[in-house]
C-alpha atoms as a PDB file:
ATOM      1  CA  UNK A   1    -140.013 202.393  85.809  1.00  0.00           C
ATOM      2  CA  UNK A   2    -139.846 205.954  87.152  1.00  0.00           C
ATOM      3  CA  UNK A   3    -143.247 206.204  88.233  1.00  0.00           C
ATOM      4  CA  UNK A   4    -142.205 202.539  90.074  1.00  0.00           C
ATOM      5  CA  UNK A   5    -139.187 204.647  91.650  1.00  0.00           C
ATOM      6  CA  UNK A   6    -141.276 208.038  92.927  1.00  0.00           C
ATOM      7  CA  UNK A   7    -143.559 205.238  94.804  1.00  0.00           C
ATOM      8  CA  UNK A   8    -140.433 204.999  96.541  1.00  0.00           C
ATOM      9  CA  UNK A   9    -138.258 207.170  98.878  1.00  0.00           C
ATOM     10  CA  UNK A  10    -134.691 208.264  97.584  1.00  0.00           C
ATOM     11  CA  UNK A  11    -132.206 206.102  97.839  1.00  0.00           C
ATOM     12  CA  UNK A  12    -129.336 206.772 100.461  1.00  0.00           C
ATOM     13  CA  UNK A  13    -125.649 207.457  99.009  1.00  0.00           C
ATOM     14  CA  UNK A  14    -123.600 204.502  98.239  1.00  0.00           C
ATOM     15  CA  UNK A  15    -121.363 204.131 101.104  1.00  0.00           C
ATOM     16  CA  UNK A  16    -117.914 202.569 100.626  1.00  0.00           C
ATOM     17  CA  UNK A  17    -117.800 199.498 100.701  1.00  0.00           C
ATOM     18  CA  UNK A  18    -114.408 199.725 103.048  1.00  0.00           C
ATOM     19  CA  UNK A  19    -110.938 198.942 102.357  1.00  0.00           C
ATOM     20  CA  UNK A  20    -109.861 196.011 100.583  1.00  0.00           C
ATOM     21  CA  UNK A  21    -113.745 195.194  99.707  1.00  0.00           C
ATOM     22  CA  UNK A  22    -115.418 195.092  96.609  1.00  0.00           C
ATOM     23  CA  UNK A  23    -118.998 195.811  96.252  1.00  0.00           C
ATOM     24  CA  UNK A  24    -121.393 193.451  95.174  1.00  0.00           C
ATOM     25  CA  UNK A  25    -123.633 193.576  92.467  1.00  0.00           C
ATOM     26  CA  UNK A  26    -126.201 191.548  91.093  1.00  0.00           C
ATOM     27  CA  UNK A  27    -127.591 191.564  87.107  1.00  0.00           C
ATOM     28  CA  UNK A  28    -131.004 190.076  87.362  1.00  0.00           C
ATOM     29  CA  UNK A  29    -132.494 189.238  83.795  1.00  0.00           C
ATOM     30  CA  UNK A  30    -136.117 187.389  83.023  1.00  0.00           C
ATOM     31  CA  UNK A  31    -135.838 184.508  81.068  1.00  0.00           C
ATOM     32  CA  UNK A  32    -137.165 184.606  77.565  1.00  0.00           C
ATOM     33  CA  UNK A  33    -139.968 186.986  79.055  1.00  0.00           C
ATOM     34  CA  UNK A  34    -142.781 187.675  76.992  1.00  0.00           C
ATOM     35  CA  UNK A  35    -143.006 183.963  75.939  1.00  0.00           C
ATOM     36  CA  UNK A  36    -142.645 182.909  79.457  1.00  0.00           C
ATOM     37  CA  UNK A  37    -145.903 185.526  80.078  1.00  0.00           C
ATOM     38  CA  UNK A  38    -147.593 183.885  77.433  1.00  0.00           C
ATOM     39  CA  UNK A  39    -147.120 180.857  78.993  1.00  0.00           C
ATOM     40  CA  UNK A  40    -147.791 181.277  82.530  1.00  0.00           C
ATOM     41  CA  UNK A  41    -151.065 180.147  83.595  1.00  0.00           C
ATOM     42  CA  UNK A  42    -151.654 177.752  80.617  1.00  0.00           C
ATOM     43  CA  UNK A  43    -149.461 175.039  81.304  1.00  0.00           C
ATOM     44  CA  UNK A  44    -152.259 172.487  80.950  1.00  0.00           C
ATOM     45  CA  UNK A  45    -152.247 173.964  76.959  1.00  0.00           C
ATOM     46  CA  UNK A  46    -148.583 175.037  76.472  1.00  0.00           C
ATOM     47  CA  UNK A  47    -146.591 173.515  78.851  1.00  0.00           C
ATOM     48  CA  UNK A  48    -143.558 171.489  76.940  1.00  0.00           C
ATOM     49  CA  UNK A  49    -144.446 173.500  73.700  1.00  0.00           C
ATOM     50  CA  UNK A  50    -142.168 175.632  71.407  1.00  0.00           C
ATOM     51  CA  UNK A  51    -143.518 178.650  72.065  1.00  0.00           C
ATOM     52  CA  UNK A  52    -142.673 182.251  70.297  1.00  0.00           C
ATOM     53  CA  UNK A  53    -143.994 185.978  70.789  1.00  0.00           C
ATOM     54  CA  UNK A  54    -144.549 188.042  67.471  1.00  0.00           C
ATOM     55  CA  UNK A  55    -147.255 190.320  66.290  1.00  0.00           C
ATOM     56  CA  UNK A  56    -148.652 187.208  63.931  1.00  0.00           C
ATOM     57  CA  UNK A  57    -146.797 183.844  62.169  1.00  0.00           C
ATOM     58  CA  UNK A  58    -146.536 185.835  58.716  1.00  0.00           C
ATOM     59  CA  UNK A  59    -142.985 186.315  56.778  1.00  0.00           C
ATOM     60  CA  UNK A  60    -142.800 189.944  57.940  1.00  0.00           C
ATOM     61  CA  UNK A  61    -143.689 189.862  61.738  1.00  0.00           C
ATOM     62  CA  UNK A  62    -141.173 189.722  64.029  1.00  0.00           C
ATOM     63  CA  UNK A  63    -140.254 187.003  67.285  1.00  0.00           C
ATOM     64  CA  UNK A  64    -139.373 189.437  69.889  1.00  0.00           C
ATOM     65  CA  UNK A  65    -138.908 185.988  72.222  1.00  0.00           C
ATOM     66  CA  UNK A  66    -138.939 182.698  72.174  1.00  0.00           C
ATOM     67  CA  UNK A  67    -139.157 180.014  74.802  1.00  0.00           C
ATOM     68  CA  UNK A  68    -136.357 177.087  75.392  1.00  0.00           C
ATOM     69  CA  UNK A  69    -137.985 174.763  74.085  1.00  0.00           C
ATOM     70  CA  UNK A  70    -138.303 176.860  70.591  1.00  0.00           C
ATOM     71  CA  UNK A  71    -134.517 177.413  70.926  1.00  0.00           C
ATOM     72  CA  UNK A  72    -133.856 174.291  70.549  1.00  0.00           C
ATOM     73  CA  UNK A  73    -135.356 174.153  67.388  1.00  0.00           C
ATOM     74  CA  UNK A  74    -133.156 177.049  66.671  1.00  0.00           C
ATOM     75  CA  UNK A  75    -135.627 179.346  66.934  1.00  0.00           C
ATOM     76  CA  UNK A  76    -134.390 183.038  68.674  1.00  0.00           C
ATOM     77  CA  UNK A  77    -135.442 187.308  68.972  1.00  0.00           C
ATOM     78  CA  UNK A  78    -135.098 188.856  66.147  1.00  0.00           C
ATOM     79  CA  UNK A  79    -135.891 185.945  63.807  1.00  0.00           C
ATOM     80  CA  UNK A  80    -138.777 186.737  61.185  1.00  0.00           C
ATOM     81  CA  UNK A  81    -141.628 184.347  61.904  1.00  0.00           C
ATOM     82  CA  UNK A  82    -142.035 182.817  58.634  1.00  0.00           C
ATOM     83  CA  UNK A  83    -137.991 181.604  59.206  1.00  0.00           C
ATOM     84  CA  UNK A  84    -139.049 180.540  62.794  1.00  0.00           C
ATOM     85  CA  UNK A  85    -142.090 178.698  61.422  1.00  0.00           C
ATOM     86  CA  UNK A  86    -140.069 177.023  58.687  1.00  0.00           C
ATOM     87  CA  UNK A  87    -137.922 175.865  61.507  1.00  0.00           C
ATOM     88  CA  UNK A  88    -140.020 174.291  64.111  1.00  0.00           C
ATOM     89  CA  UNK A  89    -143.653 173.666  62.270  1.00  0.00           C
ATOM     90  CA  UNK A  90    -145.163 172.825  65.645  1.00  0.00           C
ATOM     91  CA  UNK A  91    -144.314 176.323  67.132  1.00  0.00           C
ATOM     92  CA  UNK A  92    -147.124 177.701  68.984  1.00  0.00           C
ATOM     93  CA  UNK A  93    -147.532 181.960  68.252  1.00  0.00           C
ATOM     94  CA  UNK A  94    -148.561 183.639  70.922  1.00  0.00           C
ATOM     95  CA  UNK A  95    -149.706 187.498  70.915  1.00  0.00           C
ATOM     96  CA  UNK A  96    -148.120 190.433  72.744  1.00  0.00           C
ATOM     97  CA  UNK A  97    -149.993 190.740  76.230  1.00  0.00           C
ATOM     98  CA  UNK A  98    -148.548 193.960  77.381  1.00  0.00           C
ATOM     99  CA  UNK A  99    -150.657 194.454  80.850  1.00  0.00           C
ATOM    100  CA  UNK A 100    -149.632 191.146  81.934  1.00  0.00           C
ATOM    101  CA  UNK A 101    -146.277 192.183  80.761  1.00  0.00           C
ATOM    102  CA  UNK A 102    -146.525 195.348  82.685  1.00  0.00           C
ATOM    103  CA  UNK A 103    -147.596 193.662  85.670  1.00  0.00           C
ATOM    104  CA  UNK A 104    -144.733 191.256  85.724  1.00  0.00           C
ATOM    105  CA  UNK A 105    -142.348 193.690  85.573  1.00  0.00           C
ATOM    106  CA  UNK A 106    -143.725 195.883  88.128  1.00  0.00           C
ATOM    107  CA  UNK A 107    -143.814 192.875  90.455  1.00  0.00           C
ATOM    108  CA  UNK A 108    -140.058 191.861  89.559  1.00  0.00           C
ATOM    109  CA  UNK A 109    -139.226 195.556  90.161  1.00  0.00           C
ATOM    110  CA  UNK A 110    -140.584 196.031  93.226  1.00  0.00           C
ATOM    111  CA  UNK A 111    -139.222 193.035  94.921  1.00  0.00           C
ATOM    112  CA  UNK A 112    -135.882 194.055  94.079  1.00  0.00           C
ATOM    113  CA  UNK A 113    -136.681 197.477  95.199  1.00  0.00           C
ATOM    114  CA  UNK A 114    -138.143 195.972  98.731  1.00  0.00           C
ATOM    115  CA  UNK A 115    -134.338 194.304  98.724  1.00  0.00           C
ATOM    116  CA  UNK A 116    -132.487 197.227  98.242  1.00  0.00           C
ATOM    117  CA  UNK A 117    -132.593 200.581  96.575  1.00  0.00           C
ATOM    118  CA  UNK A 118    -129.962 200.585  94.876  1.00  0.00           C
ATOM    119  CA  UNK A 119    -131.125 199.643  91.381  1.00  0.00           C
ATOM    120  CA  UNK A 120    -130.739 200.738  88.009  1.00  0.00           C
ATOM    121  CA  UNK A 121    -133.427 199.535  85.567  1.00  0.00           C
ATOM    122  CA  UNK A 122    -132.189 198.699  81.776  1.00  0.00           C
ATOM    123  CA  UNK A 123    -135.219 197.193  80.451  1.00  0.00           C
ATOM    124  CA  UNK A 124    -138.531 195.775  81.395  1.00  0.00           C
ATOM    125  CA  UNK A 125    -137.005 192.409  82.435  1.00  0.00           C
ATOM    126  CA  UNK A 126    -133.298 193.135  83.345  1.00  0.00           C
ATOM    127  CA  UNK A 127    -132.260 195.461  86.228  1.00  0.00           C
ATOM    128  CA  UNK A 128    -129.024 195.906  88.214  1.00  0.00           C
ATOM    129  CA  UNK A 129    -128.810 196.100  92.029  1.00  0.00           C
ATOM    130  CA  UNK A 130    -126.253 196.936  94.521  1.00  0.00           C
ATOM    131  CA  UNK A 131    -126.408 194.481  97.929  1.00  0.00           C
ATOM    132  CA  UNK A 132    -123.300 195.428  99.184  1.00  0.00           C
ATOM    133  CA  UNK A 133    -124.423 196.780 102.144  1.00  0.00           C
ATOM    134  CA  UNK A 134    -126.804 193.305 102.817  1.00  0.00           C
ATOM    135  CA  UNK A 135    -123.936 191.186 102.465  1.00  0.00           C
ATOM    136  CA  UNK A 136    -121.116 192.343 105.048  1.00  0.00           C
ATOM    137  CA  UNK A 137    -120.393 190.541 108.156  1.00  0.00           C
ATOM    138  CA  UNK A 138    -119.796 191.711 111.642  1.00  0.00           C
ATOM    139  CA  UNK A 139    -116.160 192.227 110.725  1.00  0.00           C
ATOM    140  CA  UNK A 140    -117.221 194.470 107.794  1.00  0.00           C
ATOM    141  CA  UNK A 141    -116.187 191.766 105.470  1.00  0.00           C
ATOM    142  CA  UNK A 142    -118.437 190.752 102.642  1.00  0.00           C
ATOM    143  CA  UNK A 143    -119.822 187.446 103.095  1.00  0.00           C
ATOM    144  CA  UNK A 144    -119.424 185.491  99.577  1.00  0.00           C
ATOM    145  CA  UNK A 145    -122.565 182.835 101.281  1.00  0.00           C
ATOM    146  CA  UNK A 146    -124.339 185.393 101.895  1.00  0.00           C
ATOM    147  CA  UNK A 147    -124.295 187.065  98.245  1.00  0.00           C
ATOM    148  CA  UNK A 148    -125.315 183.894  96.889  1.00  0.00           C
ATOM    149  CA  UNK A 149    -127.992 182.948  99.284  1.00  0.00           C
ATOM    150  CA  UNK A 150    -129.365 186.724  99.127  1.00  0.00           C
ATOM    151  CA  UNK A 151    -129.576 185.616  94.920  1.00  0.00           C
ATOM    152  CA  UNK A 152    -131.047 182.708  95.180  1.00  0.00           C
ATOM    153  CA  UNK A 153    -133.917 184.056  97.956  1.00  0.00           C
ATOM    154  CA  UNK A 154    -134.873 187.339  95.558  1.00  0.00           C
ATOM    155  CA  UNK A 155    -134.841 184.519  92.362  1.00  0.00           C
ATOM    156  CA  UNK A 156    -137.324 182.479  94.642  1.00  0.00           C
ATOM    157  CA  UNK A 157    -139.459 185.282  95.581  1.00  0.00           C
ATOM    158  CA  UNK A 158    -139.680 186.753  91.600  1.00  0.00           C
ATOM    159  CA  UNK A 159    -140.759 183.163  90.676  1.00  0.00           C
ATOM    160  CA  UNK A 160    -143.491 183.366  93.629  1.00  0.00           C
ATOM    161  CA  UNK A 161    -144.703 186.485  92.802  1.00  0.00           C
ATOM    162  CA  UNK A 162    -144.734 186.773  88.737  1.00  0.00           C
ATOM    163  CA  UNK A 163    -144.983 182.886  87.415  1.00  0.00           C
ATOM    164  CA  UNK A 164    -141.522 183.394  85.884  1.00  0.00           C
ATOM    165  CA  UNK A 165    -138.183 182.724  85.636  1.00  0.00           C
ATOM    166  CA  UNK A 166    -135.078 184.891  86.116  1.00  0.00           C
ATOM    167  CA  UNK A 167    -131.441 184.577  86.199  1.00  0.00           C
ATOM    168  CA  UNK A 168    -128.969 185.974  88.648  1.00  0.00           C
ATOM    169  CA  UNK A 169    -125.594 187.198  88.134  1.00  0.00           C
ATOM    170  CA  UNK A 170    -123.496 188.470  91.012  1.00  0.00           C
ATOM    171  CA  UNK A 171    -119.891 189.681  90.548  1.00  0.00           C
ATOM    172  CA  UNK A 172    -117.928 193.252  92.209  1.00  0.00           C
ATOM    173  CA  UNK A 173    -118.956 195.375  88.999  1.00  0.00           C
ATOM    174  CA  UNK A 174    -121.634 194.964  86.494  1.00  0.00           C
ATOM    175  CA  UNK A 175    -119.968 194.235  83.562  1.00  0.00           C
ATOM    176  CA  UNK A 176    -118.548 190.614  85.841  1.00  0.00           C
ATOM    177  CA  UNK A 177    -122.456 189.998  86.825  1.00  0.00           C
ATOM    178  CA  UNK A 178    -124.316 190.275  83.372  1.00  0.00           C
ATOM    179  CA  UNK A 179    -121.310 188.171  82.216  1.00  0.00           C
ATOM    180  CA  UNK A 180    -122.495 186.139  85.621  1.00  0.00           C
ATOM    181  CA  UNK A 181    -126.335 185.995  84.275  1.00  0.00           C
ATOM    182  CA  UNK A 182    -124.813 183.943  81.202  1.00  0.00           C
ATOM    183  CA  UNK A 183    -123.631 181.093  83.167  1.00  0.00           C
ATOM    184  CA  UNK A 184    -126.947 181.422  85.391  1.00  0.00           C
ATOM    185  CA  UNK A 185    -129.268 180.875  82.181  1.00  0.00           C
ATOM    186  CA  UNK A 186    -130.989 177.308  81.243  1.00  0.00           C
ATOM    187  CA  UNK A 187    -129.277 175.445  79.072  1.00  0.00           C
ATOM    188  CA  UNK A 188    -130.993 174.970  75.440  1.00  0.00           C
ATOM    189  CA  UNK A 189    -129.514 171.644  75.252  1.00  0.00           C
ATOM    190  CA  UNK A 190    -130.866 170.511  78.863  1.00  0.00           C
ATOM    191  CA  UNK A 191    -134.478 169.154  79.054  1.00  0.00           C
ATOM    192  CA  UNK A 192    -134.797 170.007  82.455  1.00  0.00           C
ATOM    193  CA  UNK A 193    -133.916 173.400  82.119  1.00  0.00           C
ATOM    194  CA  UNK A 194    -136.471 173.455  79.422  1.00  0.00           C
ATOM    195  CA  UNK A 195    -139.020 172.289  82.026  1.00  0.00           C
ATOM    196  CA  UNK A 196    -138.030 174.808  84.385  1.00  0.00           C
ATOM    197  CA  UNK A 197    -137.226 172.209  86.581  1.00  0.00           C
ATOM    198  CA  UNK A 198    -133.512 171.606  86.377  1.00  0.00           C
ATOM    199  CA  UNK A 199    -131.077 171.617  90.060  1.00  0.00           C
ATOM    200  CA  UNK A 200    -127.707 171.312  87.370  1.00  0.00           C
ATOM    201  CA  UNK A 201    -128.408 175.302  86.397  1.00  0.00           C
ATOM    202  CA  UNK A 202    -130.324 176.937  89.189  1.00  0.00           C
ATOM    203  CA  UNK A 203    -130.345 180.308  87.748  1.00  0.00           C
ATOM    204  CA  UNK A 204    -127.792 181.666  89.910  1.00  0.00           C
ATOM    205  CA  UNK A 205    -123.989 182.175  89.572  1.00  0.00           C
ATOM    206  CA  UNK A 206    -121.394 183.918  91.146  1.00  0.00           C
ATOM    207  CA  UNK A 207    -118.297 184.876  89.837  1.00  0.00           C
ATOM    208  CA  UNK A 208    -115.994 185.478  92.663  1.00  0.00           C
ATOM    209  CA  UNK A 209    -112.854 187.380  92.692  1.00  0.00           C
ATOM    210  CA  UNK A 210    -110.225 184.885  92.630  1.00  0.00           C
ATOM    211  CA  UNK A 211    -111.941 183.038  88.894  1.00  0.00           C
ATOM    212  CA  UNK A 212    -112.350 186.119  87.456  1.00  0.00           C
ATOM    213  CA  UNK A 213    -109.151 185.806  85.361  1.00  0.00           C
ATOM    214  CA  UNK A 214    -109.520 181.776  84.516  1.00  0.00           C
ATOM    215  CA  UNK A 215    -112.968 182.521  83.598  1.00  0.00           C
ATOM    216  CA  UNK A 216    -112.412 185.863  81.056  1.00  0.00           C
ATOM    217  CA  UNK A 217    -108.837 184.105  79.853  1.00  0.00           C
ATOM    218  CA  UNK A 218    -110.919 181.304  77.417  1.00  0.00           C
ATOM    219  CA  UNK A 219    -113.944 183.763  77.022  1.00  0.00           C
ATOM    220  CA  UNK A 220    -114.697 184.196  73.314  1.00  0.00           C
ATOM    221  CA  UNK A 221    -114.164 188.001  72.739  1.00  0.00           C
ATOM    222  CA  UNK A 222    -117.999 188.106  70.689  1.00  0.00           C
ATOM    223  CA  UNK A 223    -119.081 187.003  74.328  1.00  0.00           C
ATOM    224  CA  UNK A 224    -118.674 190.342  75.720  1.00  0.00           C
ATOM    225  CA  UNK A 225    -121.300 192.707  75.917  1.00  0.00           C
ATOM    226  CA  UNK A 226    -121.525 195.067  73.245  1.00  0.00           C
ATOM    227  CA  UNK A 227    -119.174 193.313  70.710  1.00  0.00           C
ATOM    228  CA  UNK A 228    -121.907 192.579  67.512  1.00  0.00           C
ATOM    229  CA  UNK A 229    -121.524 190.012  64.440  1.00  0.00           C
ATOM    230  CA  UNK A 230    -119.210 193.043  62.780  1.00  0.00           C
ATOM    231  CA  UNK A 231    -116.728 193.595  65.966  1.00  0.00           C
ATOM    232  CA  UNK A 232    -116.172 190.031  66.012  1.00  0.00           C
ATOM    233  CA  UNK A 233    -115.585 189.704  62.452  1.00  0.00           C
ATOM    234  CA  UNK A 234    -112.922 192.129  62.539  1.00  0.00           C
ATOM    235  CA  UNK A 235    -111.550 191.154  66.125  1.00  0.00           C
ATOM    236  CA  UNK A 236    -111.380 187.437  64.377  1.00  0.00           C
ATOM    237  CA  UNK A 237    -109.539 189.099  60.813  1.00  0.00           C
ATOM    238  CA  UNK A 238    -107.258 190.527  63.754  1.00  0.00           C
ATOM    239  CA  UNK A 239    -106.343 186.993  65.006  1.00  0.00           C
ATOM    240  CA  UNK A 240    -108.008 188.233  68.234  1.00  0.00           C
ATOM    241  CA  UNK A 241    -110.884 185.066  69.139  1.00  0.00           C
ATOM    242  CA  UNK A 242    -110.891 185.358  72.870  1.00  0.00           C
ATOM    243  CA  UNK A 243    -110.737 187.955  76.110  1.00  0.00           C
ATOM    244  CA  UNK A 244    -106.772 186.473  76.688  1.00  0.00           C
ATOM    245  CA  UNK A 245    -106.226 187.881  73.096  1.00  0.00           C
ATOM    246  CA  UNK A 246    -107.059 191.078  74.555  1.00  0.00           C
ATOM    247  CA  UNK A 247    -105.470 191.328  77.659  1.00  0.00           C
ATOM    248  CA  UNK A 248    -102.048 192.892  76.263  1.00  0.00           C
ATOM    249  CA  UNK A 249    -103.255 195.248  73.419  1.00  0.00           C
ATOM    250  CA  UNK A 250    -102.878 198.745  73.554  1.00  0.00           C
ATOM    251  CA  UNK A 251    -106.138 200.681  73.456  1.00  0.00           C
ATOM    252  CA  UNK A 252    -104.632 202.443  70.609  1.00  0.00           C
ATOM    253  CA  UNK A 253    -104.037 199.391  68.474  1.00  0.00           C
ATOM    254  CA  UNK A 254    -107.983 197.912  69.189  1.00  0.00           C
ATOM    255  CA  UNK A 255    -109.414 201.194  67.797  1.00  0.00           C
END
């Protein structure tokens, strides 16, 4: 990632958006990405298979991903691939393939970059941007079409360029657009999604200013980012089950 970024020039300082504006962000997060890698190219062989990635199909190794169709078998990250075998005998293991990997993320990253450079890389496969300044109007309004149209072009390009899916989140901060990228993901339970061919879920969603407190009111609180199996066990002994349970707690009492 930072030898990506010293290819590239500094980035300018974040103006202001202006008054009254909120900036616009986007979460951008591969889909199941190392299974989609080991899938690309070999959709004559794989294509409609459950498909995980792990070191081997052994008790003790690992599924660092797992494709939609393998989800639906229950199948998910962090599973032990014995367990994930058990559940879905037809699951195909597929090896780590680290410079495709590599060169699917540099592609990814470097499209975004080209976009704008305001970008902050969390992993291989997920990366926020700032288009704030690409999506103001004459006026020096922000242009909701235009945030949406600017996602959907960049998840175009990404599938072009790399083979693979990703999902889009845009929202005014970042915690709004990861929680964005949720409603932008493929649906386990769709078989077009599965098939990467679904127009219900397009892989972009944008959660716009005036739904922000509908949307967070029936949110469950283990939804939010950060909040583990233990947080929402003791959120849920609290009597606290969604974000509206949180809304008029004193910081004092959730600690």
């Amino acid at each position: 990632y930072e030898d990506i970024l010293d290819s590239y020039s500094p980035p300018p300082k974040l103006t202001s958006p202006g008054k009254d504006c909120r900036r616009v962000l986007m979460h951008i997060d591969m889909d199941c990405f190392f299974a989609a890698i080991a899938t690309c190219g070999r959709e004559d062989i794989l294509g409609g298979l459950p498909v995980a990635v792990a070191w081997g199909s052994g008790d003790w190794s690992e599924v660092s991903a797992a494709n939609y169709e393998a989800r639906a078998f229950g199948v998910s990250a962090g599973m032990r691939a014995g367990d994930a075998m058990r559940r879905c005998p037809s699951l195909v293991v597929m090896p780590y393939e680290f410079h495709r990997i590599v060169d699917a993320a540099e592609k990814m990253y470097r499209l975004i970059l080209e976009t704008t450079p305001h970008v902050q890389g969390v992993s291989c496969d997920e990366v926020y941007a700032d288009v704030t300044h690409l999506c103001k109007e004459g006026s020096g309004n922000l242009s909701l079409e235009a945030a949406s149209s600017l996602a959907k072009k960049l998840g175009q390009q990404i599938r072009q360029s790399t083979g693979c899916k990703a999902s889009i989140g845009v929202s005014f901060n970042r915690l709004l657009a990861r929680l964005a990228t949720c409603e932008a993901k493929p649906r386990v339970c769709c078989s077009a999604c599965r098939q990467s061919r679904c127009t219900v879920h397009p892989g972009v969603f944008h959660l716009q200013e005036q739904d922000v407190a509908r949307y967070l009111s029936d949110l469950p609180a283990s939804a939010l980012p950060g909040v583990g199996p233990e947080t929402a066990r003791r959120l849920a002994e609290a009597g606290i089950e969604a974000v509206k349970h949180l809304r008029g707690l004193s910081e004092q009492r959730l600690r």
